[in-house]
PDB file of N, CA and C in Angstrom:
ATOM      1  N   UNK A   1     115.006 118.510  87.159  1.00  0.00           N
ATOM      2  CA  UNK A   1     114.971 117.386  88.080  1.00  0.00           C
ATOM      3  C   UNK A   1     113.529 116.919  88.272  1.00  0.00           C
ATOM      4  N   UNK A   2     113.564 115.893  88.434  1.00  0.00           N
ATOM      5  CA  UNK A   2     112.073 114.773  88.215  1.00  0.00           C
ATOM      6  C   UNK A   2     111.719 114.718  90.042  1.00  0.00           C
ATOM      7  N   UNK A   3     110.700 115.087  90.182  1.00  0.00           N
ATOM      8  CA  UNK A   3     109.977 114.849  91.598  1.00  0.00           C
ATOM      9  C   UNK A   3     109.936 113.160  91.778  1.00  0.00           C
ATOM     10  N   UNK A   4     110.098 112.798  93.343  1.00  0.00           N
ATOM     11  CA  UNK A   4     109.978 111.794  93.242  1.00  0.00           C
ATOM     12  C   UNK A   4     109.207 111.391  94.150  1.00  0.00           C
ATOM     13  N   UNK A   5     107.567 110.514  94.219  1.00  0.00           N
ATOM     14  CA  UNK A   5     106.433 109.921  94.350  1.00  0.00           C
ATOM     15  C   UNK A   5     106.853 108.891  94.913  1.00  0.00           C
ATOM     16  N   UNK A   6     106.079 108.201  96.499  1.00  0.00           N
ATOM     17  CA  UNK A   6     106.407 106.987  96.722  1.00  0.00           C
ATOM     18  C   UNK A   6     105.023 106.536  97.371  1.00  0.00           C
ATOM     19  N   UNK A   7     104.123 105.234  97.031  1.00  0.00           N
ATOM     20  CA  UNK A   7     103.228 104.864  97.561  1.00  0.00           C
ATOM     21  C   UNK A   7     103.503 103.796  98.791  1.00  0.00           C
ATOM     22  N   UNK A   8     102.675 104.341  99.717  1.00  0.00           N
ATOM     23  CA  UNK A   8     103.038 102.716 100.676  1.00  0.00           C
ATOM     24  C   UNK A   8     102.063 101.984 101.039  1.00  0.00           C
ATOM     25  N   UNK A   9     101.844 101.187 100.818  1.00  0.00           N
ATOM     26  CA  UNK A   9     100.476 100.430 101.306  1.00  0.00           C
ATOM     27  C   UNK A   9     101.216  99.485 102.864  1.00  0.00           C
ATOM     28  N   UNK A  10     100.053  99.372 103.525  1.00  0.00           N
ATOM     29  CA  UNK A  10     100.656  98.716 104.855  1.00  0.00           C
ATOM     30  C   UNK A  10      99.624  98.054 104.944  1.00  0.00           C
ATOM     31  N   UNK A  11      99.804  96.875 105.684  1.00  0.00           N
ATOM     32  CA  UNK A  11      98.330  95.756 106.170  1.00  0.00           C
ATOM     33  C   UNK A  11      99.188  95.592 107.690  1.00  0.00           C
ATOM     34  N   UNK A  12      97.801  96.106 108.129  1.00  0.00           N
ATOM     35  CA  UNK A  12      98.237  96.400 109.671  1.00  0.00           C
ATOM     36  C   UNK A  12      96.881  95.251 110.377  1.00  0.00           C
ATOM     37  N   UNK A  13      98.447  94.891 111.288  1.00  0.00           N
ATOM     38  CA  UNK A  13      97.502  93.687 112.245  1.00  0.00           C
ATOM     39  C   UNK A  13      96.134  94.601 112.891  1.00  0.00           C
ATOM     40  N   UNK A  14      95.003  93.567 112.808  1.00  0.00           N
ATOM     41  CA  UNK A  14      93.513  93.943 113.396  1.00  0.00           C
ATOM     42  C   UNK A  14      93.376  95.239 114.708  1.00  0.00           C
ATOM     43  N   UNK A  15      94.521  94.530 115.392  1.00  0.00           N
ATOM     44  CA  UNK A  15      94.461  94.912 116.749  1.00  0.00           C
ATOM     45  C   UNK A  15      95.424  96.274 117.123  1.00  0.00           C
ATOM     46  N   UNK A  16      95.746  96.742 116.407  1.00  0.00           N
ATOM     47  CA  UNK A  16      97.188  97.461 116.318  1.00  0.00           C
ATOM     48  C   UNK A  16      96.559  98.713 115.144  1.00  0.00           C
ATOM     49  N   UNK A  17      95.305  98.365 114.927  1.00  0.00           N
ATOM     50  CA  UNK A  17      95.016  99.573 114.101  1.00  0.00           C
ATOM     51  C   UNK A  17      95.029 101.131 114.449  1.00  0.00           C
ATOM     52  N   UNK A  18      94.095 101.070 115.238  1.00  0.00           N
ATOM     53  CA  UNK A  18      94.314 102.310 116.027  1.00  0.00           C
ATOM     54  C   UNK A  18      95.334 102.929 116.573  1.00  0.00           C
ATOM     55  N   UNK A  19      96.323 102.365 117.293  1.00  0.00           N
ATOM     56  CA  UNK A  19      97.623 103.071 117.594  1.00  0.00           C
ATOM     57  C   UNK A  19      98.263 103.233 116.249  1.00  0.00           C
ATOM     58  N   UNK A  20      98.324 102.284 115.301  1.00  0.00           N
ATOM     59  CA  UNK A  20      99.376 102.293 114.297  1.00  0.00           C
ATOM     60  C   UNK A  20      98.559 103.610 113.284  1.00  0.00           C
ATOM     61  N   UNK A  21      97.404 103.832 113.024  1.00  0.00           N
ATOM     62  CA  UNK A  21      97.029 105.400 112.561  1.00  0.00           C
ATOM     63  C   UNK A  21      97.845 106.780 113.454  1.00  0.00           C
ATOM     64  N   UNK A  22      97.838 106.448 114.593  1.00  0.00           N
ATOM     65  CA  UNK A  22      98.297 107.669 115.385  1.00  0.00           C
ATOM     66  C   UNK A  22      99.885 107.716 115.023  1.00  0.00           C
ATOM     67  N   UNK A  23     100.493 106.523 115.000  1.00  0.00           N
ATOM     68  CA  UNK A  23     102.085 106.655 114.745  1.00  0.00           C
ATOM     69  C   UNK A  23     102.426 107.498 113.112  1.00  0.00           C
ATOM     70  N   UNK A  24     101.294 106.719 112.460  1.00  0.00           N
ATOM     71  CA  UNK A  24     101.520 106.837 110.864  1.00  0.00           C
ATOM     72  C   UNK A  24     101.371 108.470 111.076  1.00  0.00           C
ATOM     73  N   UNK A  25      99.996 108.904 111.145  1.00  0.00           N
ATOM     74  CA  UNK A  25      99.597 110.643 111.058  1.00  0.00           C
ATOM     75  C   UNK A  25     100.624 111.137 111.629  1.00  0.00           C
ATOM     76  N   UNK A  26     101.270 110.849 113.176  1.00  0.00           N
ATOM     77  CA  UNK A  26     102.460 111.930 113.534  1.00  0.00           C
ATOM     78  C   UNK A  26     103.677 111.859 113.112  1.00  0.00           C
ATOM     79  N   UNK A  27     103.853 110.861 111.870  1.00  0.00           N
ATOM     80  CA  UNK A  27     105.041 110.601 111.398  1.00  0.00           C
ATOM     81  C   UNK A  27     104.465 111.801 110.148  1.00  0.00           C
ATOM     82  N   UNK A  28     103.677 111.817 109.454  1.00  0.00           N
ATOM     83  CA  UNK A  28     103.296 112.551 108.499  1.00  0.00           C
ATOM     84  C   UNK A  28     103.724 114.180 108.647  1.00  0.00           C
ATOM     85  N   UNK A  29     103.117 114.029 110.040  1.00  0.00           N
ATOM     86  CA  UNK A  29     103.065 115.784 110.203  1.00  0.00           C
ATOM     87  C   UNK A  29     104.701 116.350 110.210  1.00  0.00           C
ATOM     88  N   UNK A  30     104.961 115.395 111.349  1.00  0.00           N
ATOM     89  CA  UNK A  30     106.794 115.817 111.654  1.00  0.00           C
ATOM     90  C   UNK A  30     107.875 115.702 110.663  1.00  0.00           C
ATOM     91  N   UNK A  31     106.991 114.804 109.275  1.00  0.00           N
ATOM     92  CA  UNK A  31     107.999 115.269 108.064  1.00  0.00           C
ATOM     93  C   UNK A  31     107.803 116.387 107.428  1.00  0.00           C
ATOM     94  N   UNK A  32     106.566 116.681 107.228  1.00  0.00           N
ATOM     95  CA  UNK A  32     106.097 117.716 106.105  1.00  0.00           C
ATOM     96  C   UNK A  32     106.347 119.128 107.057  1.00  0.00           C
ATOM     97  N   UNK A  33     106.618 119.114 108.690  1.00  0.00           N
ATOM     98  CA  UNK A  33     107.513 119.991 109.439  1.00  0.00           C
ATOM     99  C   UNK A  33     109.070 120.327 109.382  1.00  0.00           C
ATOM    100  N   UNK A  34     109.571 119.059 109.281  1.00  0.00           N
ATOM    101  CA  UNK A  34     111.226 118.977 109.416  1.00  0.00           C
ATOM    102  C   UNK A  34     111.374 118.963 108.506  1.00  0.00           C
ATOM    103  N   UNK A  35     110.793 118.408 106.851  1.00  0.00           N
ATOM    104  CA  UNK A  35     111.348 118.321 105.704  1.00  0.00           C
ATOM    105  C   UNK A  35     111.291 119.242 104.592  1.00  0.00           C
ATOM    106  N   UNK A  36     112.011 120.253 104.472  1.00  0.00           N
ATOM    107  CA  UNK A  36     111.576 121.196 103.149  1.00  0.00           C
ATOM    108  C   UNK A  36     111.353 120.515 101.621  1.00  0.00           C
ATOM    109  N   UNK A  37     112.184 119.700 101.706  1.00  0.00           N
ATOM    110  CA  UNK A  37     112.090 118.430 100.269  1.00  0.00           C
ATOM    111  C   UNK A  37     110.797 117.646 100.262  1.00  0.00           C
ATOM    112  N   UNK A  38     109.932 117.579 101.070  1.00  0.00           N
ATOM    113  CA  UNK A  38     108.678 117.004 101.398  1.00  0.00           C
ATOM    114  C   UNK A  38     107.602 117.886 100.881  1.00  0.00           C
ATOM    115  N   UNK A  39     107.300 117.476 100.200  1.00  0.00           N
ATOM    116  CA  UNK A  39     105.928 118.309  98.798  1.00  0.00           C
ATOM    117  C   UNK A  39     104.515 118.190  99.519  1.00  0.00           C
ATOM    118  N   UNK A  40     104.598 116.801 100.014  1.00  0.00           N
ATOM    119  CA  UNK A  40     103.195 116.530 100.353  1.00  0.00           C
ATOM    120  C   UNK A  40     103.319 114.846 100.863  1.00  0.00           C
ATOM    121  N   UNK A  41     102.158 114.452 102.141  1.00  0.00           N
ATOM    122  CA  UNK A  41     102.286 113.675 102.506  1.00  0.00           C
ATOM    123  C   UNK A  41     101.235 113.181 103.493  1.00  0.00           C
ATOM    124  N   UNK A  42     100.486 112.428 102.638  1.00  0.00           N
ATOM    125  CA  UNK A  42      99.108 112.492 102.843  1.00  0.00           C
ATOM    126  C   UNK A  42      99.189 110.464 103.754  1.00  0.00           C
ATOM    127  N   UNK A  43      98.625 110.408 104.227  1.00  0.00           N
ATOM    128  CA  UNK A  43      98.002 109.243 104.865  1.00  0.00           C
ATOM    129  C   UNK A  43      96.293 108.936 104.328  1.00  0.00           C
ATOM    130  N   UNK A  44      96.004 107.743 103.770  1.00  0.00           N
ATOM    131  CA  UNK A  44      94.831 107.487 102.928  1.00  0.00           C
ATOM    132  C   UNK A  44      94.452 106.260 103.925  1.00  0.00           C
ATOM    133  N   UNK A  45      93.069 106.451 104.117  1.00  0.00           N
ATOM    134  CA  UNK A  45      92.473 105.150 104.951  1.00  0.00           C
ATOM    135  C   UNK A  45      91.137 104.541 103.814  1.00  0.00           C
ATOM    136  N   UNK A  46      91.677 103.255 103.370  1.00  0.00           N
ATOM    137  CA  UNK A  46      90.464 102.759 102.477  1.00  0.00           C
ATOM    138  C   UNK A  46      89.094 102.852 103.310  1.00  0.00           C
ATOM    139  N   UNK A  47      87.645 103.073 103.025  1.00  0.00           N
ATOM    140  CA  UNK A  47      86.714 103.009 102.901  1.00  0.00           C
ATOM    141  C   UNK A  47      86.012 102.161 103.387  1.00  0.00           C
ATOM    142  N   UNK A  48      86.749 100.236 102.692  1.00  0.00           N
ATOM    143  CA  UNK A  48      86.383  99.297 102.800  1.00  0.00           C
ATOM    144  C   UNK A  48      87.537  98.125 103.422  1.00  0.00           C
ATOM    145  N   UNK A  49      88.430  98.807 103.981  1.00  0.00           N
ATOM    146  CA  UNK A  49      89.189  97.578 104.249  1.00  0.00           C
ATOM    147  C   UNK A  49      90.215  97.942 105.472  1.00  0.00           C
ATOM    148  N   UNK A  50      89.829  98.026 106.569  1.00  0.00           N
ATOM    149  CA  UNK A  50      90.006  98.204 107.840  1.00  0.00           C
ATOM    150  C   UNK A  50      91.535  98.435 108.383  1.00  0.00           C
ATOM    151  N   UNK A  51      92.087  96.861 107.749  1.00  0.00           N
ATOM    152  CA  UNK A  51      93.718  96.701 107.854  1.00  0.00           C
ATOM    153  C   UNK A  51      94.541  96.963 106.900  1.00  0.00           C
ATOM    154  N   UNK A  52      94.113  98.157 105.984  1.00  0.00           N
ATOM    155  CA  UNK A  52      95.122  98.795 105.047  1.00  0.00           C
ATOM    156  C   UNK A  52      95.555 100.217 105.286  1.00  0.00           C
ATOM    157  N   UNK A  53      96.292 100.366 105.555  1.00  0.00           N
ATOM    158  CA  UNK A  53      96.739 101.942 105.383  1.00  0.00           C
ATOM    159  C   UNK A  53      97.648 102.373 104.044  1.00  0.00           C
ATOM    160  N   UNK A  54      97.413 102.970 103.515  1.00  0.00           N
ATOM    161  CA  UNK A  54      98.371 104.088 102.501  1.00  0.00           C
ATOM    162  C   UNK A  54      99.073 105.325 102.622  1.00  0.00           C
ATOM    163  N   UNK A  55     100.338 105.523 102.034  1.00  0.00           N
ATOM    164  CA  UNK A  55     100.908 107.133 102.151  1.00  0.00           C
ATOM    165  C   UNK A  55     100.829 107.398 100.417  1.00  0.00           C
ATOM    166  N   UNK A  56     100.604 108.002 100.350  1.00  0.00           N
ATOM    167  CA  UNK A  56     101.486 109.329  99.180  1.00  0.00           C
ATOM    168  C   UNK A  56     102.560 110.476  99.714  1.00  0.00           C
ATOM    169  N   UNK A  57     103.644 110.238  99.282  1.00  0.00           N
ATOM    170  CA  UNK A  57     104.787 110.949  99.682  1.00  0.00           C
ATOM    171  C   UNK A  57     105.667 111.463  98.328  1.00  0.00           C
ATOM    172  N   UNK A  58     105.674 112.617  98.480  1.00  0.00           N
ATOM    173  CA  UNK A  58     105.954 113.536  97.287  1.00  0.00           C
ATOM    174  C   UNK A  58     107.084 114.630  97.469  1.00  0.00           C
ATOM    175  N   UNK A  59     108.539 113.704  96.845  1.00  0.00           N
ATOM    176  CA  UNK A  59     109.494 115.127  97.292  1.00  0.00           C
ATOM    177  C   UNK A  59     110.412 115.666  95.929  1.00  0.00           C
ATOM    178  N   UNK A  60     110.937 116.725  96.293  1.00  0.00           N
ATOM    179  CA  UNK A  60     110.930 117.624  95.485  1.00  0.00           C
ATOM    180  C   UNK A  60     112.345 117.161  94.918  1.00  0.00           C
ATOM    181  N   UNK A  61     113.195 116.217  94.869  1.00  0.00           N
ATOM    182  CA  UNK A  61     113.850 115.669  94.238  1.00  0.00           C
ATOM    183  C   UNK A  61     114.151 114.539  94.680  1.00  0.00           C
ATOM    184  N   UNK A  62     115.131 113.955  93.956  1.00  0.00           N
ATOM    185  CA  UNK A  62     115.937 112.226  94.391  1.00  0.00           C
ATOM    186  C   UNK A  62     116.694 112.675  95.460  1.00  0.00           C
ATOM    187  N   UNK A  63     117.321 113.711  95.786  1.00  0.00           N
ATOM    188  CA  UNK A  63     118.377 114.443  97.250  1.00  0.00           C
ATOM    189  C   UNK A  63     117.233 114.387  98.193  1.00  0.00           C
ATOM    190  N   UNK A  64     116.024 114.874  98.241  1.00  0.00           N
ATOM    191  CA  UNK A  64     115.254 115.374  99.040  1.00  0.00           C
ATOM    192  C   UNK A  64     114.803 114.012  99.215  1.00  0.00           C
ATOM    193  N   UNK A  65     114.419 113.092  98.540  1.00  0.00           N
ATOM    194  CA  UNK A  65     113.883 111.497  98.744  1.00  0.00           C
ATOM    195  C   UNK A  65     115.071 110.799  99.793  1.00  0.00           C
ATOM    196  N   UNK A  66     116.227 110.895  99.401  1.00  0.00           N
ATOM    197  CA  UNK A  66     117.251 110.166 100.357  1.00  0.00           C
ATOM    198  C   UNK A  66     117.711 110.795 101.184  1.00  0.00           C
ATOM    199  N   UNK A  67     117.353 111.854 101.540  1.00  0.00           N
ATOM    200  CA  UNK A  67     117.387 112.657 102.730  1.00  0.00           C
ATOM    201  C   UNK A  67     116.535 112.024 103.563  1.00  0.00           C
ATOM    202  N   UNK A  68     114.870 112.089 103.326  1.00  0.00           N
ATOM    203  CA  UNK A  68     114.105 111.514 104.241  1.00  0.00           C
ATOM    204  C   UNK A  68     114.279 109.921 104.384  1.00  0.00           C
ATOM    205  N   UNK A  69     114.924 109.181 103.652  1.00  0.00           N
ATOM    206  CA  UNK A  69     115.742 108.543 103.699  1.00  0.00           C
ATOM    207  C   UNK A  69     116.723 108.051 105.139  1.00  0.00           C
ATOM    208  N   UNK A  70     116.851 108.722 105.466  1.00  0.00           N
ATOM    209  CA  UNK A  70     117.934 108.344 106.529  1.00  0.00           C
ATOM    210  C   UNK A  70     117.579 109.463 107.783  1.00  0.00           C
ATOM    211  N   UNK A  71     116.104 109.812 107.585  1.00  0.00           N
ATOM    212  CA  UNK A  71     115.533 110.638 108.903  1.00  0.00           C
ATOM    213  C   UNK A  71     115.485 110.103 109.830  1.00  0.00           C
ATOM    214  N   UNK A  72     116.087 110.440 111.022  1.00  0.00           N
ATOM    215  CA  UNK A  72     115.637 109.984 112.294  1.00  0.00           C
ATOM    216  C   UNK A  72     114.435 109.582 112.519  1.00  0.00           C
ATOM    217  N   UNK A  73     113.703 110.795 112.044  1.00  0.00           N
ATOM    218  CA  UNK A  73     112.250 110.687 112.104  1.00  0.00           C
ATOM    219  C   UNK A  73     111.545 109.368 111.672  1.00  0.00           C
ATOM    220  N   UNK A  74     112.256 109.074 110.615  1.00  0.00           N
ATOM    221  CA  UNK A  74     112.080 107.957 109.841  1.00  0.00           C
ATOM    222  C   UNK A  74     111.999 106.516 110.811  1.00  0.00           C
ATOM    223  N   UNK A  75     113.729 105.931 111.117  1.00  0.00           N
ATOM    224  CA  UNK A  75     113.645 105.237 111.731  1.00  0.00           C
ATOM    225  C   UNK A  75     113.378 105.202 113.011  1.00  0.00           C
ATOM    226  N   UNK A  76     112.766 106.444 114.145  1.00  0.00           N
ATOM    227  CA  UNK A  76     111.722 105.994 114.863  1.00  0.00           C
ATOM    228  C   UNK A  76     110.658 105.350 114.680  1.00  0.00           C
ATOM    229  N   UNK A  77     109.864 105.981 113.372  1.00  0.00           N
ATOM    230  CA  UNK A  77     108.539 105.715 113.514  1.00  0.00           C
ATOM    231  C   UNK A  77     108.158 103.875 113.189  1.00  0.00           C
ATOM    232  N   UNK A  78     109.787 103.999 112.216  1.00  0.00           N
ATOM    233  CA  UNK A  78     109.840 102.160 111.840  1.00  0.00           C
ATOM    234  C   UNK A  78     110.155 101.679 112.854  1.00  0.00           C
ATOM    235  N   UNK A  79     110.666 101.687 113.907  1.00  0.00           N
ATOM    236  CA  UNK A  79     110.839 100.999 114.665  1.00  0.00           C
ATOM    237  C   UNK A  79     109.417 101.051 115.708  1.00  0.00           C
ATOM    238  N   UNK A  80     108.552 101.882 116.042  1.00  0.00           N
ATOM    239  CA  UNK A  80     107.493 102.226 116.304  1.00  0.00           C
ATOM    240  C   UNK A  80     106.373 101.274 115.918  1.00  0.00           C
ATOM    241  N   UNK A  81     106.072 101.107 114.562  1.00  0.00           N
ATOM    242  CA  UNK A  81     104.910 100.392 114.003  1.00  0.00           C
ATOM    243  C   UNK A  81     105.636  98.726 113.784  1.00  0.00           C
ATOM    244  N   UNK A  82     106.938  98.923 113.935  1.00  0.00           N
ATOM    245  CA  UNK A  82     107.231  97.208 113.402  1.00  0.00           C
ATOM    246  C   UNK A  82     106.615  95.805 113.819  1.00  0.00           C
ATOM    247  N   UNK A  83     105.810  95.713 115.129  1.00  0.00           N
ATOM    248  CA  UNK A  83     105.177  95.263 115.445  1.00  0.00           C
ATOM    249  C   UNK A  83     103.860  94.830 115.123  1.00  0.00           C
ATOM    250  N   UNK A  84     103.164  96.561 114.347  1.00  0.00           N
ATOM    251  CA  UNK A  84     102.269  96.584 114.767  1.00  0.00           C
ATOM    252  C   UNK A  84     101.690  95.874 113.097  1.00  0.00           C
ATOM    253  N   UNK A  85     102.554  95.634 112.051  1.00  0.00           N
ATOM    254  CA  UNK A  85     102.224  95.334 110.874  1.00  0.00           C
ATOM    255  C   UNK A  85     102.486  94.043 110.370  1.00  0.00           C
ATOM    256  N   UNK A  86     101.519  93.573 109.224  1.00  0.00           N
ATOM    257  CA  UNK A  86     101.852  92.579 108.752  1.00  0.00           C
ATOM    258  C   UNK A  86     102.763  92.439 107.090  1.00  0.00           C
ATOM    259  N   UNK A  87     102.608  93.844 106.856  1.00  0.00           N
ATOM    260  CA  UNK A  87     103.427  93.702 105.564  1.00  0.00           C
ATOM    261  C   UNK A  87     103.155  95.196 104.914  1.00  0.00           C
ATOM    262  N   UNK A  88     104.977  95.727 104.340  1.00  0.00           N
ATOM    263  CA  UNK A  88     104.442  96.953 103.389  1.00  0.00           C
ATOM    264  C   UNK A  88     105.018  96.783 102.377  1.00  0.00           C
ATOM    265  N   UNK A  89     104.931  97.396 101.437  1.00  0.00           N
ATOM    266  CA  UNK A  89     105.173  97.222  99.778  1.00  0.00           C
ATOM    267  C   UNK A  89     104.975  98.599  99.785  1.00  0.00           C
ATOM    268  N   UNK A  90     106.308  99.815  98.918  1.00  0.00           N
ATOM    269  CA  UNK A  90     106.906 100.664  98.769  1.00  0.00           C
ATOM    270  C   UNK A  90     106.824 100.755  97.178  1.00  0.00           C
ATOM    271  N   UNK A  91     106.125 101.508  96.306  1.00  0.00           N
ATOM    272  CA  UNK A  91     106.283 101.518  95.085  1.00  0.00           C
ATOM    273  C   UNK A  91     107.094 103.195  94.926  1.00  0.00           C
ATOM    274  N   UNK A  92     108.021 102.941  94.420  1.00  0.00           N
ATOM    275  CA  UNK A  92     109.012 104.290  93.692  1.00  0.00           C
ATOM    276  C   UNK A  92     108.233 104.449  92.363  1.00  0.00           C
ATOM    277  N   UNK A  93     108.179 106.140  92.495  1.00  0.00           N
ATOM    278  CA  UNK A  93     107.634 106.635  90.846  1.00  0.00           C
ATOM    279  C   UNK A  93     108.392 107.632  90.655  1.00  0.00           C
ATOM    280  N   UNK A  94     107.820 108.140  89.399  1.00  0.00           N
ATOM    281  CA  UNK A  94     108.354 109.675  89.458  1.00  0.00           C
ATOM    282  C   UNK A  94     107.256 110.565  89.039  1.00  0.00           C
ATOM    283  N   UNK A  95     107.478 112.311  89.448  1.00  0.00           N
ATOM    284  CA  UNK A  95     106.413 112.768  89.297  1.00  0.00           C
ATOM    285  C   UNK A  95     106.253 114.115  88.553  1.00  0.00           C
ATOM    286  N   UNK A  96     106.718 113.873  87.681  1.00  0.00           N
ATOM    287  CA  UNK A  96     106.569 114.891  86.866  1.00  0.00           C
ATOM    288  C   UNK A  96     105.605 116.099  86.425  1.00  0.00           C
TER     289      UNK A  96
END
């Protein structure tokens, strides 16, 4: 079975940065807690560009991907930041 990799890039409104890091990181932690299918799950802050955030999210199969999938955890935290963003784009890989 093929690991499966998901990038997220987010462009988060100016003003909403700061809370929306705190939502993102405790969404991070409480998966890679609750989720045994959760490999790794990193939160990336560009360098140079203030209103971007990134995940790398790495699980240990396609079951374990649509599991977190339909986490509670999940749709709190979306319902949490929905405000606070202007747009995400979700790339599916695989990770062999």
């Amino acid at each position: 079975m093929s690991k499966i990799a998901i990038v997220v890039e987010f462009d988060v409104k100016p003003e909403h940065r700061k809370a929306f890091e705190q939502v993102i990181r405790s969404h991070a932690s409480r998966t890679r807690e609750a989720e045994p299918g959760c490999l790794q799950f990193d939160v990336l802050i560009p360098q140079r560009d203030a209103n971007k955030v990134f995940l790398f999210e790495c699980y240990r199969d396609q079951a374990a991907f649509e599991e977190h999938g339909k986490s509670p955890i999940l749709a709190e935290t979306r319902e949490k930041y929905k405000d606070m963003i202007e747009n995400r784009r979700i790339t599916l890989c695989s990770a062999d």
